[in-house]
Every structure is written in structure tokens, then in C-alpha cells.
C-alpha atoms as a PDB file:
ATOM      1  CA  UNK A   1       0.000   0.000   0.000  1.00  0.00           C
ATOM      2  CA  UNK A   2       3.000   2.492   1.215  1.00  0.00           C
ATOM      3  CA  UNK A   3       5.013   1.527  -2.446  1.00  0.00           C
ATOM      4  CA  UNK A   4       1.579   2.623  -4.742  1.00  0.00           C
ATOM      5  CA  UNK A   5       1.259   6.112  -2.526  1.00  0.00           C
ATOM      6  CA  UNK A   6       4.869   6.790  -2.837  1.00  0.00           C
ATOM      7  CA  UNK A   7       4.859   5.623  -6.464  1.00  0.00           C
ATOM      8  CA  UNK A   8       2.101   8.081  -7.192  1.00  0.00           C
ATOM      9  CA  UNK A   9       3.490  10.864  -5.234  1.00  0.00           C
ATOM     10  CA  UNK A  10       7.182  10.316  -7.071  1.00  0.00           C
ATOM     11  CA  UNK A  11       4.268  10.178 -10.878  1.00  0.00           C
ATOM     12  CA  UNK A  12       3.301  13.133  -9.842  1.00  0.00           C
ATOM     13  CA  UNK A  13       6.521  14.880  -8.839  1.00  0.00           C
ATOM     14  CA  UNK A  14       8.516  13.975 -11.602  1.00  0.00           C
ATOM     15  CA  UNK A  15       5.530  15.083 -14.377  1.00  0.00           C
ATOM     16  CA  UNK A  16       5.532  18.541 -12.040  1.00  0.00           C
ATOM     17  CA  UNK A  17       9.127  18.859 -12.874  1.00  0.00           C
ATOM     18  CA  UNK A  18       8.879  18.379 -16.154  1.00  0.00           C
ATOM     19  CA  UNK A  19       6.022  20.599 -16.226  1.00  0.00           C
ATOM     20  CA  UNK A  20       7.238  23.047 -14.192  1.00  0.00           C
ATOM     21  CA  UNK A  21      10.605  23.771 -15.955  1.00  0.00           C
ATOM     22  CA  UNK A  22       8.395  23.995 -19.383  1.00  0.00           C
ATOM     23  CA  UNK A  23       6.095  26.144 -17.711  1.00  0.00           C
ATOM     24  CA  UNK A  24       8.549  28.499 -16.225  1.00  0.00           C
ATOM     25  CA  UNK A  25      10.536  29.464 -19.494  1.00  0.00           C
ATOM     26  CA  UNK A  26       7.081  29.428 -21.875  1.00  0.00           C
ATOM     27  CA  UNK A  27       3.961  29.263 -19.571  1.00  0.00           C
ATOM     28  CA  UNK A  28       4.219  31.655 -17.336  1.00  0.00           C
ATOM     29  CA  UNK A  29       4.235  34.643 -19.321  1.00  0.00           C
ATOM     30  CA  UNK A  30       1.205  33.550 -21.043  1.00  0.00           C
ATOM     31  CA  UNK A  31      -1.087  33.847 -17.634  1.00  0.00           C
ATOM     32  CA  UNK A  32       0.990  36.789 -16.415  1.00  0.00           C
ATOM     33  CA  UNK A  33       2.583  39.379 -18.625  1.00  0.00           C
ATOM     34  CA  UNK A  34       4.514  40.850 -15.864  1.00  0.00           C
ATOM     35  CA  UNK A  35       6.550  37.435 -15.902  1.00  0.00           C
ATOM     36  CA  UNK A  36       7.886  38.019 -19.328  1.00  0.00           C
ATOM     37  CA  UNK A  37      10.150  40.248 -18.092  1.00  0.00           C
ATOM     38  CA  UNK A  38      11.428  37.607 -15.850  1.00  0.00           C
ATOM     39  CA  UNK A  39      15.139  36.893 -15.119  1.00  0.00           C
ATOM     40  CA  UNK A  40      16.892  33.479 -15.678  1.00  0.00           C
ATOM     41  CA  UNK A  41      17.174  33.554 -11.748  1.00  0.00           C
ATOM     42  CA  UNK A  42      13.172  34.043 -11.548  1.00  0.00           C
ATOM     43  CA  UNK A  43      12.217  31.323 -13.649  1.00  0.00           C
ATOM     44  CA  UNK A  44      14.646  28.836 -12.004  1.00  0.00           C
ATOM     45  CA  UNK A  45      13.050  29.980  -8.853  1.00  0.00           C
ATOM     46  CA  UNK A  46       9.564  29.323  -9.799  1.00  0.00           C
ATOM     47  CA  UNK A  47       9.926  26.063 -10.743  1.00  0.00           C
ATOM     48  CA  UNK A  48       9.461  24.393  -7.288  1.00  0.00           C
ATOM     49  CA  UNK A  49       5.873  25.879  -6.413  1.00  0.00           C
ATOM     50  CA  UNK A  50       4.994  25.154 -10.630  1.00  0.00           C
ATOM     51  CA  UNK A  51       5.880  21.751  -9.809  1.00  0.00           C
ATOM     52  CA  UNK A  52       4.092  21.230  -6.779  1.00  0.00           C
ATOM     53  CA  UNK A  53       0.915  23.268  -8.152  1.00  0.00           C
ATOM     54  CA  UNK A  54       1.138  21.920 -11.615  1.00  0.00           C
ATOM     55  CA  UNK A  55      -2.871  21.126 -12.027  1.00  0.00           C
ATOM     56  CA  UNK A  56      -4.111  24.645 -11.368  1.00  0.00           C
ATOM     57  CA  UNK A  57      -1.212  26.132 -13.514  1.00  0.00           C
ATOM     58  CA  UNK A  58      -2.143  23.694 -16.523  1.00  0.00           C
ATOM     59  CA  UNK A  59      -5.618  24.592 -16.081  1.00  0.00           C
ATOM     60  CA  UNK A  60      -5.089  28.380 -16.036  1.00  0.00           C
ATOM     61  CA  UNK A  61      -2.353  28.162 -18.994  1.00  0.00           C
ATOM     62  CA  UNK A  62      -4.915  26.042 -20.989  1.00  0.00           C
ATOM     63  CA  UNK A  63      -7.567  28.586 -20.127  1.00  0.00           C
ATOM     64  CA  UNK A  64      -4.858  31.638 -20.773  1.00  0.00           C
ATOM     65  CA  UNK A  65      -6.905  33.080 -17.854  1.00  0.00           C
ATOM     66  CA  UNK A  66      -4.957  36.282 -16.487  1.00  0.00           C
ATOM     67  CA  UNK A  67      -3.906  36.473 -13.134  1.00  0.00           C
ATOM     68  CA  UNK A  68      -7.178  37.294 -10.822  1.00  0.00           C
ATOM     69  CA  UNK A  69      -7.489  41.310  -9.630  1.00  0.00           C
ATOM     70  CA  UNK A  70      -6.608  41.739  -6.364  1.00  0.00           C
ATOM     71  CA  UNK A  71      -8.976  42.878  -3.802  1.00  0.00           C
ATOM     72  CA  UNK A  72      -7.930  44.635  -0.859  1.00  0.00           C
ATOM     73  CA  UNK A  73      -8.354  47.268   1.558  1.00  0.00           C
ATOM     74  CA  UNK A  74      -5.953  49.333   0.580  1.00  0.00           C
ATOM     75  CA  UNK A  75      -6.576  48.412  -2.969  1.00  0.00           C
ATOM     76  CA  UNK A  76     -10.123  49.632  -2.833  1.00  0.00           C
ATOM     77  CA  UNK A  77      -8.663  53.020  -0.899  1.00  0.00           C
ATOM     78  CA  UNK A  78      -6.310  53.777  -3.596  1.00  0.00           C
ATOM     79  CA  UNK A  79      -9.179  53.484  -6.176  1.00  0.00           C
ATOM     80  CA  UNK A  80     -11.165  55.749  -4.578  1.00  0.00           C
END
């Protein structure tokens, strides 16, 4: 039982590797402009949270969905 969760968790890993170093130098800039402008630095260090999150990022890359507007206190102040 222990050697089919760690089998699917090591699946699931390695694909958000792969995923995430594809998605780092191409992806990302498609669902946020702002990360076109990204350094090499930048991109290497995204690659561990694409890798971990790699089924929302697919989704939203698939989607090209922007990033989502940010709603805060002092975001509704400053529009005021």
C-alpha cells in the first residue's frame, strides 16, 4: 500500500518537474505578462511551487486566464 502512494506521489513529482521547468521558461508569461520580463534567476526559482501546483497552472495556462485582480483594503482606498 505504502510503495503505490509513494509511487504516485514520485508520478506526480517527476511530471511537475517536467512541467514546471516547461512552464517556467514558456507558460508563465502567457497567464501573467509581468513574468515576461522575468530573469533566468526568476524562472529557475519558480519552478518548485509550478511543480508542486502543476494542475491549477495547466488549467489556467490552458484557459490563458490572467492572473485574478486583487482585492484589498488598501486596494479599494487607492481606487477611490
Amino acid at each position: 500500500m505504502f510503495s503505490t502512494i509513494f509511487t504516485l506521489l514520485g508520478l506526480y513529482l517527476a511530471f511537475g518537474f517536467l512541467f514546471g521547468i516547461v512552464f517556467a521558461f514558456f507558460g508563465a508569461k502567457t497567464i501573467d505578462p509581468s513574468a515576461a520580463a522575468g530573469s533566468w534567476g526568476f524562472k529557475v526559482l519558480i519552478i518548485p511551487g509550478s511543480a508542486i501546483f502543476w494542475p491549477y497552472l495547466l488549467k489556467r495556462w490552458l484557459k490563458k486566464s490572467p492572473p485574478p485582480e486583487e482585492c484589498s483594503v488598501h486596494r479599494r482606498a487607492s481606487n477611490s
